[in-house]
PDB file of N, CA and C in Angstrom:
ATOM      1  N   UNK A   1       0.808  -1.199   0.000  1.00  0.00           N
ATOM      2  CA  UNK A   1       0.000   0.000   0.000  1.00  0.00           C
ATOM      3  C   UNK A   1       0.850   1.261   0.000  1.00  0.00           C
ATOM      4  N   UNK A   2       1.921   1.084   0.540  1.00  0.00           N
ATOM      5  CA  UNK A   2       2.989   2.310   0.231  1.00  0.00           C
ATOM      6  C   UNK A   2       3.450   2.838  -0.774  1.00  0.00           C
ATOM      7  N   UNK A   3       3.084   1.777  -1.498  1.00  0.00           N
ATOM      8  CA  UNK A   3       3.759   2.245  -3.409  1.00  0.00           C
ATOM      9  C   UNK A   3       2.823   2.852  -3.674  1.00  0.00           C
ATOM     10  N   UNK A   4       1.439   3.068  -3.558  1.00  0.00           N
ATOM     11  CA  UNK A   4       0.144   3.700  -4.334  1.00  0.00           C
ATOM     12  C   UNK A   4      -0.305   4.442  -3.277  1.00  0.00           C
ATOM     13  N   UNK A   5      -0.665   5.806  -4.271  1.00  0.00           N
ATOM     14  CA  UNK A   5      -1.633   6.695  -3.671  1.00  0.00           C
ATOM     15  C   UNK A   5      -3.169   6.535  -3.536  1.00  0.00           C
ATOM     16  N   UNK A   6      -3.210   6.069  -2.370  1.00  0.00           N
ATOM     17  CA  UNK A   6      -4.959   5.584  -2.468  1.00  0.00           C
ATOM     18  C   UNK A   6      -5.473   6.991  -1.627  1.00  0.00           C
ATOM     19  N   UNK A   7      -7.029   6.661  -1.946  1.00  0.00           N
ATOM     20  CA  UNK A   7      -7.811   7.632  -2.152  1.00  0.00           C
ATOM     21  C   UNK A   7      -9.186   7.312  -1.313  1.00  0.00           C
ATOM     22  N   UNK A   8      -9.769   8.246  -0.962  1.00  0.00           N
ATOM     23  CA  UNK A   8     -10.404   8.031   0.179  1.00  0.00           C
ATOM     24  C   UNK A   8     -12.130   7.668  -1.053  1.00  0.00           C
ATOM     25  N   UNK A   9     -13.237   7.624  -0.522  1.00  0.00           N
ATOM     26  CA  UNK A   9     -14.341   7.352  -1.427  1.00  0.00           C
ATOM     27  C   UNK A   9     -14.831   8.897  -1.929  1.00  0.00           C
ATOM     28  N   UNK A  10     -14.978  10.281  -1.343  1.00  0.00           N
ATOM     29  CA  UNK A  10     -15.050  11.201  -1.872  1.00  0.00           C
ATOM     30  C   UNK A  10     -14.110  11.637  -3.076  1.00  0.00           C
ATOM     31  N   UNK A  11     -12.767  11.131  -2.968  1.00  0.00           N
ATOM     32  CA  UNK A  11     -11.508  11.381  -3.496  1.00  0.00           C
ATOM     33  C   UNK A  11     -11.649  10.941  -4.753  1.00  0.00           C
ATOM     34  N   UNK A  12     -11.830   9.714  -4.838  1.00  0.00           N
ATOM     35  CA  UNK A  12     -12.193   8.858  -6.125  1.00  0.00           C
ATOM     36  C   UNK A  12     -13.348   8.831  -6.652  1.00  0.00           C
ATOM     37  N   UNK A  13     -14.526   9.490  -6.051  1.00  0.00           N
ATOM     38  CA  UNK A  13     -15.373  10.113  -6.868  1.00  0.00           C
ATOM     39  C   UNK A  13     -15.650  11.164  -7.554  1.00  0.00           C
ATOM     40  N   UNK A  14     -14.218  12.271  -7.352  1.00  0.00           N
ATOM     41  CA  UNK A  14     -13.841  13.411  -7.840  1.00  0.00           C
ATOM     42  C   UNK A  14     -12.816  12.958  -9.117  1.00  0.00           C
ATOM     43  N   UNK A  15     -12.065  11.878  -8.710  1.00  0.00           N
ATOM     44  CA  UNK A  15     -11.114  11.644  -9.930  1.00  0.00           C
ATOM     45  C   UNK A  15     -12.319  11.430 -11.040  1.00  0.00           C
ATOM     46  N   UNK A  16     -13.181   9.974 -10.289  1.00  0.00           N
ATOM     47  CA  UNK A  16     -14.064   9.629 -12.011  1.00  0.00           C
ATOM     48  C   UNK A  16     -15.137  10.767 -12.854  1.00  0.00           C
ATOM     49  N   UNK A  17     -14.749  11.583 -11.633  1.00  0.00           N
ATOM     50  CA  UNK A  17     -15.504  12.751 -12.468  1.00  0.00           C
ATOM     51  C   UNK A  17     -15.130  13.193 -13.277  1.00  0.00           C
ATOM     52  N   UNK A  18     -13.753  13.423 -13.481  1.00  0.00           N
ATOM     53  CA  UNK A  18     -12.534  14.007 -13.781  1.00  0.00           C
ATOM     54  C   UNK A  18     -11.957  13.446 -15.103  1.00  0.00           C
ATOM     55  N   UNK A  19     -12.570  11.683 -15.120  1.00  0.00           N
ATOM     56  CA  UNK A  19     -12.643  10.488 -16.585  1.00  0.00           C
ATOM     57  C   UNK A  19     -11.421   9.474 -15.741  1.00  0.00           C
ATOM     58  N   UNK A  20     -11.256   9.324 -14.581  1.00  0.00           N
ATOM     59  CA  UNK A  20     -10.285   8.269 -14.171  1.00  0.00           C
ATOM     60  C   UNK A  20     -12.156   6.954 -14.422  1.00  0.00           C
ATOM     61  N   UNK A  21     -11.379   5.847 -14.807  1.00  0.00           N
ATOM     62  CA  UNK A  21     -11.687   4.441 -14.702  1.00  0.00           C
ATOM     63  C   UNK A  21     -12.152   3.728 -13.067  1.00  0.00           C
ATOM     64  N   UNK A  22     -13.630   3.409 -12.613  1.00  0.00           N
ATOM     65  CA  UNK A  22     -13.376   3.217 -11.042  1.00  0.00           C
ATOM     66  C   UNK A  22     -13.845   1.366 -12.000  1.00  0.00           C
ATOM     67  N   UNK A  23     -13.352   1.441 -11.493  1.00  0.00           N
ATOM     68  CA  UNK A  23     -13.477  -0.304 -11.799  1.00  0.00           C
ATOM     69  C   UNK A  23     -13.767  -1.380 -10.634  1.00  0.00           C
ATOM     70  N   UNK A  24     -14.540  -2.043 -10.567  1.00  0.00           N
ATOM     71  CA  UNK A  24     -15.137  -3.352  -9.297  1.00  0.00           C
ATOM     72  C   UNK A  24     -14.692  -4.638  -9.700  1.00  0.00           C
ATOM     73  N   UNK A  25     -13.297  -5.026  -8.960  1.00  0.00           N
ATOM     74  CA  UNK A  25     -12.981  -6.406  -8.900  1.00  0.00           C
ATOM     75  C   UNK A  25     -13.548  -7.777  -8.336  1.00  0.00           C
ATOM     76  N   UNK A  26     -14.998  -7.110  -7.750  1.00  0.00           N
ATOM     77  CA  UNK A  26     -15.405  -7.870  -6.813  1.00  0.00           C
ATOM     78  C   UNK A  26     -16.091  -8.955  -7.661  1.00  0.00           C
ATOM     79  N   UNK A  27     -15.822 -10.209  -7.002  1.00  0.00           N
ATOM     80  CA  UNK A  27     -16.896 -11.215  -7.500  1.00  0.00           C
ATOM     81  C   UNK A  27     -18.291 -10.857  -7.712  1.00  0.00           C
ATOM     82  N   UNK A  28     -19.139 -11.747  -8.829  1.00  0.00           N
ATOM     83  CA  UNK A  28     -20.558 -11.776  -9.039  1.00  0.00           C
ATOM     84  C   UNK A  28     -20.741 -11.395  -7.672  1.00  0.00           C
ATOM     85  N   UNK A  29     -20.701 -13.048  -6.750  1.00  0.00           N
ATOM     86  CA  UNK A  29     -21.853 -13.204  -5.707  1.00  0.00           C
ATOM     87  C   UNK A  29     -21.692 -11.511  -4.619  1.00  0.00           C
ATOM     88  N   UNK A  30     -20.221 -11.405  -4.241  1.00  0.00           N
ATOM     89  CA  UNK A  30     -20.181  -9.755  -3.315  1.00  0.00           C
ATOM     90  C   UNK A  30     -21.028  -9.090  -4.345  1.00  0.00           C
ATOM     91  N   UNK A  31     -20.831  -8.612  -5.260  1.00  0.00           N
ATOM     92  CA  UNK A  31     -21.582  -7.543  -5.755  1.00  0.00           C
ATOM     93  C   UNK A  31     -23.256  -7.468  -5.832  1.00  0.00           C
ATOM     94  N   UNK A  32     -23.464  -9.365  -5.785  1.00  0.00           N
ATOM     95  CA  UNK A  32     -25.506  -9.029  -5.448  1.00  0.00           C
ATOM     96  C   UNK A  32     -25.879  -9.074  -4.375  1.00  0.00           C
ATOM     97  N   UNK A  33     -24.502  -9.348  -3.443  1.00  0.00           N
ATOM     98  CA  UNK A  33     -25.050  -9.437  -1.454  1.00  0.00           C
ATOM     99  C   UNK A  33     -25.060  -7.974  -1.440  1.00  0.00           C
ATOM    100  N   UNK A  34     -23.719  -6.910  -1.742  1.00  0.00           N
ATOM    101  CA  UNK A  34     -23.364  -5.480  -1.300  1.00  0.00           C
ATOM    102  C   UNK A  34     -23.756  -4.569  -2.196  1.00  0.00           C
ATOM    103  N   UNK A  35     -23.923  -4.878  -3.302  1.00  0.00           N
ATOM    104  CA  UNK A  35     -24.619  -3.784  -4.718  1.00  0.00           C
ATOM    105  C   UNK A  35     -23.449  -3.857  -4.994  1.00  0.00           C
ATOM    106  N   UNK A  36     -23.603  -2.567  -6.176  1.00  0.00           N
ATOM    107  CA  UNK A  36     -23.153  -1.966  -7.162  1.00  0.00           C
ATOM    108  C   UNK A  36     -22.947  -0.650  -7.493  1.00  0.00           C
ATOM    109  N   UNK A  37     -21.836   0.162  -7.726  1.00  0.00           N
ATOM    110  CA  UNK A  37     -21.864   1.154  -8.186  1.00  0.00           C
ATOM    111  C   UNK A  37     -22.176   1.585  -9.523  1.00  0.00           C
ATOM    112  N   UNK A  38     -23.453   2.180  -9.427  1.00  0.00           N
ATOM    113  CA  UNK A  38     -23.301   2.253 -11.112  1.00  0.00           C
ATOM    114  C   UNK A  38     -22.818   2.885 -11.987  1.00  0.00           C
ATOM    115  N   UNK A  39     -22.350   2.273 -13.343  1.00  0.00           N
ATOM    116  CA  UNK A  39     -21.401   3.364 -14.174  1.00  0.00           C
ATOM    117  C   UNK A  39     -20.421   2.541 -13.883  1.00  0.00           C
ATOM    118  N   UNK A  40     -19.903   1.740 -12.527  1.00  0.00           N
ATOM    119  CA  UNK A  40     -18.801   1.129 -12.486  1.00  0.00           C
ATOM    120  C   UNK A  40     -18.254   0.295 -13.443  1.00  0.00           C
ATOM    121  N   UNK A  41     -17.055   0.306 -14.286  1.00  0.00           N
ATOM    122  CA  UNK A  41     -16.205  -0.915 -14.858  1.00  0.00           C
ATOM    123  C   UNK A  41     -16.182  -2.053 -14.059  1.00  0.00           C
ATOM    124  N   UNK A  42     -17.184  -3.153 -14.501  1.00  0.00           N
ATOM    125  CA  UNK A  42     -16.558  -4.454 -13.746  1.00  0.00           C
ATOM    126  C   UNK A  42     -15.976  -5.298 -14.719  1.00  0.00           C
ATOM    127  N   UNK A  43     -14.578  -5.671 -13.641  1.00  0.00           N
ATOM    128  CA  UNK A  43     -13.509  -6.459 -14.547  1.00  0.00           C
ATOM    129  C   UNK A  43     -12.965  -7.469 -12.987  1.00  0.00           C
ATOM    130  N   UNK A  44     -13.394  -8.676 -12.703  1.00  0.00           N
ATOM    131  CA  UNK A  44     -12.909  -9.655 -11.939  1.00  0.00           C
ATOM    132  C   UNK A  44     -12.050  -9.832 -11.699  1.00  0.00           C
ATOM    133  N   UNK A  45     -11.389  -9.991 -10.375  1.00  0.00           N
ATOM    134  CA  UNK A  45     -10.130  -9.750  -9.992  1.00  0.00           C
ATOM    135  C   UNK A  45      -8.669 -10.886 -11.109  1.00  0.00           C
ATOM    136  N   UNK A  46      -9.617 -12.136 -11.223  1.00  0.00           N
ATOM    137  CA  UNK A  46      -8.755 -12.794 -11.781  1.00  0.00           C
ATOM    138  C   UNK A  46      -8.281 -12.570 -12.956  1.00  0.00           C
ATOM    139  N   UNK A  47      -8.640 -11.698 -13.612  1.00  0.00           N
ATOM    140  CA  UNK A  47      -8.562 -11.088 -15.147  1.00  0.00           C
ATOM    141  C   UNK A  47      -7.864  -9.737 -15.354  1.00  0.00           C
ATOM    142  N   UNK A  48      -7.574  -8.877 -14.678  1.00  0.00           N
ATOM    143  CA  UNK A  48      -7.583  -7.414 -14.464  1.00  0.00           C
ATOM    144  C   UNK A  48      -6.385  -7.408 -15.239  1.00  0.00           C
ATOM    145  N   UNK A  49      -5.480  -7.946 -14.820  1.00  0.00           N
ATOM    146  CA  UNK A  49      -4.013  -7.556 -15.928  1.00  0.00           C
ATOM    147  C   UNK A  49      -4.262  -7.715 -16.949  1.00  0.00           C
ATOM    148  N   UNK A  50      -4.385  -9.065 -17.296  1.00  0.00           N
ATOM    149  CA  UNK A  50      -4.893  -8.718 -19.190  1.00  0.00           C
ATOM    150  C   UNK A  50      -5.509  -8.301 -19.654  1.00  0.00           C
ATOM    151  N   UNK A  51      -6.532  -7.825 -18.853  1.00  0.00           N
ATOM    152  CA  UNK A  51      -7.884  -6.913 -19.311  1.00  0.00           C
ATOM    153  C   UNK A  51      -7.506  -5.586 -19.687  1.00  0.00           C
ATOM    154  N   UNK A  52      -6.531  -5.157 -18.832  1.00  0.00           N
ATOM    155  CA  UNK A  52      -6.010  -3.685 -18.735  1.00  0.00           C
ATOM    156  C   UNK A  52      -4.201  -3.138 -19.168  1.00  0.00           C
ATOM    157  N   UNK A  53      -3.875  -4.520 -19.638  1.00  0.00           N
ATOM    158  CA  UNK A  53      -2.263  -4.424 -20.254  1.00  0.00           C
ATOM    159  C   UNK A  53      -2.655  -3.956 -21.353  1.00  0.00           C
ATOM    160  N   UNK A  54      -2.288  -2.705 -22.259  1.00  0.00           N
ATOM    161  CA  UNK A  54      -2.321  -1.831 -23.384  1.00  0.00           C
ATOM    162  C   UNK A  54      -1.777  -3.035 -24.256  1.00  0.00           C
ATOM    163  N   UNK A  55      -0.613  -3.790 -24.008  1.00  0.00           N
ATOM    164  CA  UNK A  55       0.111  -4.470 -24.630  1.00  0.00           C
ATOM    165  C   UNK A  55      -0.942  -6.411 -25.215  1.00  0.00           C
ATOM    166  N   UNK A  56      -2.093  -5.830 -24.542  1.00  0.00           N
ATOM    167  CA  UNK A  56      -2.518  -7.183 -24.815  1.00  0.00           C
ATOM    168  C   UNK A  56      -3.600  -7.282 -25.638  1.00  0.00           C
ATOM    169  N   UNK A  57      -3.563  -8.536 -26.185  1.00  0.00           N
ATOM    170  CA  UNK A  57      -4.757  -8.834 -27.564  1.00  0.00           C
ATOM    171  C   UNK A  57      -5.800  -8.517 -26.453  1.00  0.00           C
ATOM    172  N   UNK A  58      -6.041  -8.912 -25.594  1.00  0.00           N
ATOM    173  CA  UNK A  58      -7.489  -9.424 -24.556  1.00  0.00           C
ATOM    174  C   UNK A  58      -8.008  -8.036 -24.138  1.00  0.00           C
ATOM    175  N   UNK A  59      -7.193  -7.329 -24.385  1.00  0.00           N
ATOM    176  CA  UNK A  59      -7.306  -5.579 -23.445  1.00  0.00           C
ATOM    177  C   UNK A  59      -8.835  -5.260 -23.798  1.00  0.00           C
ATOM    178  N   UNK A  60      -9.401  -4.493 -22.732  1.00  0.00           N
ATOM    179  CA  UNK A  60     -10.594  -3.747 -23.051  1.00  0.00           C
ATOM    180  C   UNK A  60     -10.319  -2.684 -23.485  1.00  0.00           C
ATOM    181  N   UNK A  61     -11.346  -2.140 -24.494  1.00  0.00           N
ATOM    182  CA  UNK A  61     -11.323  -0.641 -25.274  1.00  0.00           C
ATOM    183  C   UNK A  61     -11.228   0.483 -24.459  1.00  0.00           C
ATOM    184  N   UNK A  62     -11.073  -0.014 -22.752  1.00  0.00           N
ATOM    185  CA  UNK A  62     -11.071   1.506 -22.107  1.00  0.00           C
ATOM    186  C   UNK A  62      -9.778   1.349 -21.724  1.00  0.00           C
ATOM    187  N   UNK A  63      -8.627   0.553 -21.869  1.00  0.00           N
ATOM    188  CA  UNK A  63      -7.398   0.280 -21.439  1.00  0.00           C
ATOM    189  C   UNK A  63      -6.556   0.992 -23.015  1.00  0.00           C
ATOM    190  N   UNK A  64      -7.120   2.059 -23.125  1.00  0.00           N
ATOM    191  CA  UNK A  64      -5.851   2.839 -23.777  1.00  0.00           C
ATOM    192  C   UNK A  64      -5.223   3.133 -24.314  1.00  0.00           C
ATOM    193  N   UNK A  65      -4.454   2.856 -23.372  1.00  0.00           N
ATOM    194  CA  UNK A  65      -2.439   3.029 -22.735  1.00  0.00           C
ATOM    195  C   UNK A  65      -2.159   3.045 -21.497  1.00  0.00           C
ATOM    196  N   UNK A  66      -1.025   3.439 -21.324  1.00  0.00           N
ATOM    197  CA  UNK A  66      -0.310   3.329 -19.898  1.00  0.00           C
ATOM    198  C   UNK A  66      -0.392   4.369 -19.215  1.00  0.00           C
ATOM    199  N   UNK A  67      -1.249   5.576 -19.340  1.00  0.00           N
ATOM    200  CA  UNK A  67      -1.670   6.699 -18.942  1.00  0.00           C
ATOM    201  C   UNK A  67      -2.860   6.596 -18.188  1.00  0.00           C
ATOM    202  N   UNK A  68      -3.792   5.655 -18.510  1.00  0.00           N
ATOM    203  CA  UNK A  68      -5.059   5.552 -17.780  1.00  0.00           C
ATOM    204  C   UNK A  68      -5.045   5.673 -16.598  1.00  0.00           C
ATOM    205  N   UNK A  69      -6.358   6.309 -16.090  1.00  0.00           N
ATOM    206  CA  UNK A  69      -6.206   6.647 -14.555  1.00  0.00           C
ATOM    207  C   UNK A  69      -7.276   5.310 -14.067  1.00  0.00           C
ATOM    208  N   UNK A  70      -6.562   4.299 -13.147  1.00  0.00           N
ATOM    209  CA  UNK A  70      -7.602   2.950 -12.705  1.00  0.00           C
ATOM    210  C   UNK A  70      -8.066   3.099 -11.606  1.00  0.00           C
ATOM    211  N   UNK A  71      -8.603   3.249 -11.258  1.00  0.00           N
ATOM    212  CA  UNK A  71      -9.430   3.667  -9.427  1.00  0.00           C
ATOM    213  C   UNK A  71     -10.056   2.092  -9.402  1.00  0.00           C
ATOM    214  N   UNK A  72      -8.875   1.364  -8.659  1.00  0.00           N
ATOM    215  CA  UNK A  72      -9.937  -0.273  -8.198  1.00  0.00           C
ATOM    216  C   UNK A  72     -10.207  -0.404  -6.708  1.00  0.00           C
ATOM    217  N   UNK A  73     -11.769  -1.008  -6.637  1.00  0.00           N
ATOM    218  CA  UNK A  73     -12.759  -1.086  -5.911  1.00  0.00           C
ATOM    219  C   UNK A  73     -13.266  -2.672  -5.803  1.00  0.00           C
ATOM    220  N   UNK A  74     -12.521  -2.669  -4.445  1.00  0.00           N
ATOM    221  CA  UNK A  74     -13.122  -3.973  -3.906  1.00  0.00           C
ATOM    222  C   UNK A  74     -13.960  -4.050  -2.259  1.00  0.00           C
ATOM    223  N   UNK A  75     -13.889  -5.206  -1.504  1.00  0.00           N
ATOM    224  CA  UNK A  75     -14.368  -4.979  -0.019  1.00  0.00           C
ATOM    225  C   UNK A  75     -13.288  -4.563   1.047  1.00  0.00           C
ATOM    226  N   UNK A  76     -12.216  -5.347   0.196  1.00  0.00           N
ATOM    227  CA  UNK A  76     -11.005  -4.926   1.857  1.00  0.00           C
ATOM    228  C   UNK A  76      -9.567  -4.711   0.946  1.00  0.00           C
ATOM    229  N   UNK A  77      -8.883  -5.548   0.889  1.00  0.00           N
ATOM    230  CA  UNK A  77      -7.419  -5.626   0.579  1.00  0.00           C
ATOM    231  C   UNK A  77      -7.227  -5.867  -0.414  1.00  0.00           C
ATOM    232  N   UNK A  78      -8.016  -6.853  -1.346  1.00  0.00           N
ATOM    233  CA  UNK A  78      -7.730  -7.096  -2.680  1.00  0.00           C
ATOM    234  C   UNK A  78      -7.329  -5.700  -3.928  1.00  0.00           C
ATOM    235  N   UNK A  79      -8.048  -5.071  -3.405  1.00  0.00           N
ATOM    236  CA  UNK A  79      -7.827  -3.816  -4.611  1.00  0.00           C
ATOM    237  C   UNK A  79      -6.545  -3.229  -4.420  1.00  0.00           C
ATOM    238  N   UNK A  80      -5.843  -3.030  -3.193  1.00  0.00           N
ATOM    239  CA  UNK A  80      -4.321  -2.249  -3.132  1.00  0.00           C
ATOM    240  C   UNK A  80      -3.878  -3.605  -3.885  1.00  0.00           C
ATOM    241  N   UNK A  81      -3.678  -4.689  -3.617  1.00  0.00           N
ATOM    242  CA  UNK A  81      -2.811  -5.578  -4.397  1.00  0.00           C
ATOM    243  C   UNK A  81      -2.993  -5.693  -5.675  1.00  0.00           C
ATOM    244  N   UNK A  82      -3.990  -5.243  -6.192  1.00  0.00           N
ATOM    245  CA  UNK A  82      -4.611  -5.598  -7.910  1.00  0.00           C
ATOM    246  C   UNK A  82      -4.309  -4.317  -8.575  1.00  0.00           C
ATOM    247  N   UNK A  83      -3.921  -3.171  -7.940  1.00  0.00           N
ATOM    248  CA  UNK A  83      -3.926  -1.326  -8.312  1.00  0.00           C
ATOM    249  C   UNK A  83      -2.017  -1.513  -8.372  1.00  0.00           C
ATOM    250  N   UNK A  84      -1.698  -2.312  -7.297  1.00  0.00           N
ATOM    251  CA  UNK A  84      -0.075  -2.744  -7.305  1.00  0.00           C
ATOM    252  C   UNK A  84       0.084  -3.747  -8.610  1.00  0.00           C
ATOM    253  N   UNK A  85      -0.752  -4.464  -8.808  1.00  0.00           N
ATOM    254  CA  UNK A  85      -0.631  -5.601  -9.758  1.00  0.00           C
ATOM    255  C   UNK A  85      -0.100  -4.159 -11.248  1.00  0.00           C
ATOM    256  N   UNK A  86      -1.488  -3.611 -11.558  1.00  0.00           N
ATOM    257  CA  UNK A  86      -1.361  -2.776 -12.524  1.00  0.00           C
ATOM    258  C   UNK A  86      -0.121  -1.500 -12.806  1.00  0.00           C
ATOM    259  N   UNK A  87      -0.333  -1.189 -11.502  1.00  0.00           N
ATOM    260  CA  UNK A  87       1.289  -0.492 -11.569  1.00  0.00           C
ATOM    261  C   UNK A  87       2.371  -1.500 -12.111  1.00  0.00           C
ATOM    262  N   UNK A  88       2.825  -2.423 -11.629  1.00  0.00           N
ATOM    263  CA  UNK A  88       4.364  -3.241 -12.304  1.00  0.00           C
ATOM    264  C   UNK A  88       4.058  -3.682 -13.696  1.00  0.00           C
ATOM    265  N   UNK A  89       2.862  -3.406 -14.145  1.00  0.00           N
ATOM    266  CA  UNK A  89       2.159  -3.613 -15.761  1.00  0.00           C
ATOM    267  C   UNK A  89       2.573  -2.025 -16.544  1.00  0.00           C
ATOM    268  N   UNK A  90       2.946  -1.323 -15.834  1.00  0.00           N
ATOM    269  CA  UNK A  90       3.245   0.300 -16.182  1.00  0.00           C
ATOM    270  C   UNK A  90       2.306   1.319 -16.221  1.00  0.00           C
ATOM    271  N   UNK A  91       1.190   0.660 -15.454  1.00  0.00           N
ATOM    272  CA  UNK A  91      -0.451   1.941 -15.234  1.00  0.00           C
ATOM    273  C   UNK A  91       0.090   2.948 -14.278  1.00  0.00           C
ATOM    274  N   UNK A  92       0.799   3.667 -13.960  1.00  0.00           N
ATOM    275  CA  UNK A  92       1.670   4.542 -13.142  1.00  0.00           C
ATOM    276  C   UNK A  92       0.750   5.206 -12.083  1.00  0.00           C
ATOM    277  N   UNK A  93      -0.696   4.875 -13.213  1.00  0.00           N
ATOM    278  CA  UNK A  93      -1.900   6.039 -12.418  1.00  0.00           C
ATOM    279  C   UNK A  93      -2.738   5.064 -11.435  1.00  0.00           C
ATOM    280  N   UNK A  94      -2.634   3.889 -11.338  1.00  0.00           N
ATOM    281  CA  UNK A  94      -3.981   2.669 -10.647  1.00  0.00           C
ATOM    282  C   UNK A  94      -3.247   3.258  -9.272  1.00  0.00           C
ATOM    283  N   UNK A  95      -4.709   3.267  -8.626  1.00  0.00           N
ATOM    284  CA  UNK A  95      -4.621   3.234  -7.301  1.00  0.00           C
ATOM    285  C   UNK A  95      -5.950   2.771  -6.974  1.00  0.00           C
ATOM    286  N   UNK A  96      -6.198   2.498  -5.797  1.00  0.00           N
ATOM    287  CA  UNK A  96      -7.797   1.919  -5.453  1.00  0.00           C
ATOM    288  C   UNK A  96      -8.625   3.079  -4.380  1.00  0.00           C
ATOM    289  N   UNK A  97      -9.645   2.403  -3.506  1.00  0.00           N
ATOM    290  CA  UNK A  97     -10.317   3.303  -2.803  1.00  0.00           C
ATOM    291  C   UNK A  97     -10.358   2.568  -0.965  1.00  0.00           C
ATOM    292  N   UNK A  98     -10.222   3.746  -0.264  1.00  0.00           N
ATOM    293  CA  UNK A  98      -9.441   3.383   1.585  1.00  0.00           C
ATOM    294  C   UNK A  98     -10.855   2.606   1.517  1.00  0.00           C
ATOM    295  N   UNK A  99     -10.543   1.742   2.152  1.00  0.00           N
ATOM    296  CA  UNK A  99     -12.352   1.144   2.657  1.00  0.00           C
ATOM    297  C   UNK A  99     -12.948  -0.093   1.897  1.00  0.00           C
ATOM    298  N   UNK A 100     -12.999   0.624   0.465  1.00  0.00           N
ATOM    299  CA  UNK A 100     -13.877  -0.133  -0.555  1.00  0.00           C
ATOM    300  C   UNK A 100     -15.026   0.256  -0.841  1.00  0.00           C
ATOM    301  N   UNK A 101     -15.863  -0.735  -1.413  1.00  0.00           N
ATOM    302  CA  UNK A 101     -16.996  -0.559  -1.395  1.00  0.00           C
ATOM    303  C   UNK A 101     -17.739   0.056  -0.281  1.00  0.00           C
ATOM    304  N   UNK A 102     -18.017  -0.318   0.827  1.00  0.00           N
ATOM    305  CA  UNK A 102     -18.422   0.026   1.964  1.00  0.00           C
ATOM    306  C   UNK A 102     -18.409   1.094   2.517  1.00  0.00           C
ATOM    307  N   UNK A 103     -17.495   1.857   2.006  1.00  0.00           N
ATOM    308  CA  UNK A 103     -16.559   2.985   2.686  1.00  0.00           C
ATOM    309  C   UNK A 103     -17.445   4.047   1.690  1.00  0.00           C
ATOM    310  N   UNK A 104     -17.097   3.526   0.329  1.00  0.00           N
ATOM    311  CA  UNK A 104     -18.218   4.623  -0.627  1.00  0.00           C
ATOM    312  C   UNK A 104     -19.481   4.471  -0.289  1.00  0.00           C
ATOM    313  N   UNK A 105     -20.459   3.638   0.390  1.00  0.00           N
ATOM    314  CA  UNK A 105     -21.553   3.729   0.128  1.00  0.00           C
ATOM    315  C   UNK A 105     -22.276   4.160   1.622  1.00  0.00           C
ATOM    316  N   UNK A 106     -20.857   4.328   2.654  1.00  0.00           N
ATOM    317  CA  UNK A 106     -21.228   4.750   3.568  1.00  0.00           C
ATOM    318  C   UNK A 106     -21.309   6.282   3.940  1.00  0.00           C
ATOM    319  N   UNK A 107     -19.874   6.725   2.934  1.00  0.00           N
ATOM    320  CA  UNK A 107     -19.982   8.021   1.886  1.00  0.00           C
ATOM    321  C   UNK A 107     -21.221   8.977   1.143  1.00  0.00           C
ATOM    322  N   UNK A 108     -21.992   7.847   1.431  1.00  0.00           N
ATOM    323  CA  UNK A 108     -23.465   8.487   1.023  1.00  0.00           C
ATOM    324  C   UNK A 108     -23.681   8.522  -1.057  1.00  0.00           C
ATOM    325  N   UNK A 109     -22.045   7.917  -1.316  1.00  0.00           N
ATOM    326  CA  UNK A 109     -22.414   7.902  -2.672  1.00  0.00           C
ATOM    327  C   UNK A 109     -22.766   6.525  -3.649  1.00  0.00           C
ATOM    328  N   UNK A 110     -23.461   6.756  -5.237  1.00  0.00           N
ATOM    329  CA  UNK A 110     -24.052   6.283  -5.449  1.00  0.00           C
ATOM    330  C   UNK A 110     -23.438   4.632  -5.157  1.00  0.00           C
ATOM    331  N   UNK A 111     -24.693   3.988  -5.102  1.00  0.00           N
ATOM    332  CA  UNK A 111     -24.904   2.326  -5.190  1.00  0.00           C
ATOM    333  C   UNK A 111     -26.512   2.112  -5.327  1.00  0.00           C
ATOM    334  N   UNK A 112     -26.248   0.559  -6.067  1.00  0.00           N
ATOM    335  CA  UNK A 112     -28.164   0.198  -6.571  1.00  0.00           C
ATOM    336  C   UNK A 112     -27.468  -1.200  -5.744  1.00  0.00           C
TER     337      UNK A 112
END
């Protein structure tokens, strides 16, 4: 967590305002127990690098380049390690959100 600048849930709802990427690593089943942010990029934790390596056939159309701003959103810890994953991929900009999910929606912002 020391390598990345994480961001509190107000914080990262100012970046995606801004056109940063908030993306939800969370499994199906978390996301129909805890909701959803909507508008959110969901891309499963097990996939996220190739999903988001510029360098890859598999990449999604919002992966770029290596400039993209990734704001990842999970329940606890997984997202600093998956925002770290993307950094050593050369996303310079991934960082995730303090809390998670929970933290935004306790934030008072959106979720269905």
């Amino acid at each position: 967590r020391a390598r990345i600048g994480r961001l509190t849930p107000l914080e990262a709802a100012a970046r995606r305002a801004r056109g940063a990427l908030l993306v939800d690593i969370r499994p199906a089943a978390q996301r129909a127990h805890e909701g959803e942010v909507p508008g959110a990029l969901v891309v499963e934790r097990n996939v996220l690098e190739w999903r988001f390596d510029p360098a890859s056939d598999a990449r999604l159309p919002e992966a770029t380049g290596y400039d993209v701003e990734v704001v990842v959103l999970c329940l606890g810890y997984t997202s600093s390690l998956a925002a770290d994953a993307l950094r050593s991929l050369g996303l310079s900009r991934a960082t995730d959100v303090v809390g998670g999910f929970r933290a935004w929606a306790a934030a008072g912002l959106p979720t269905r």
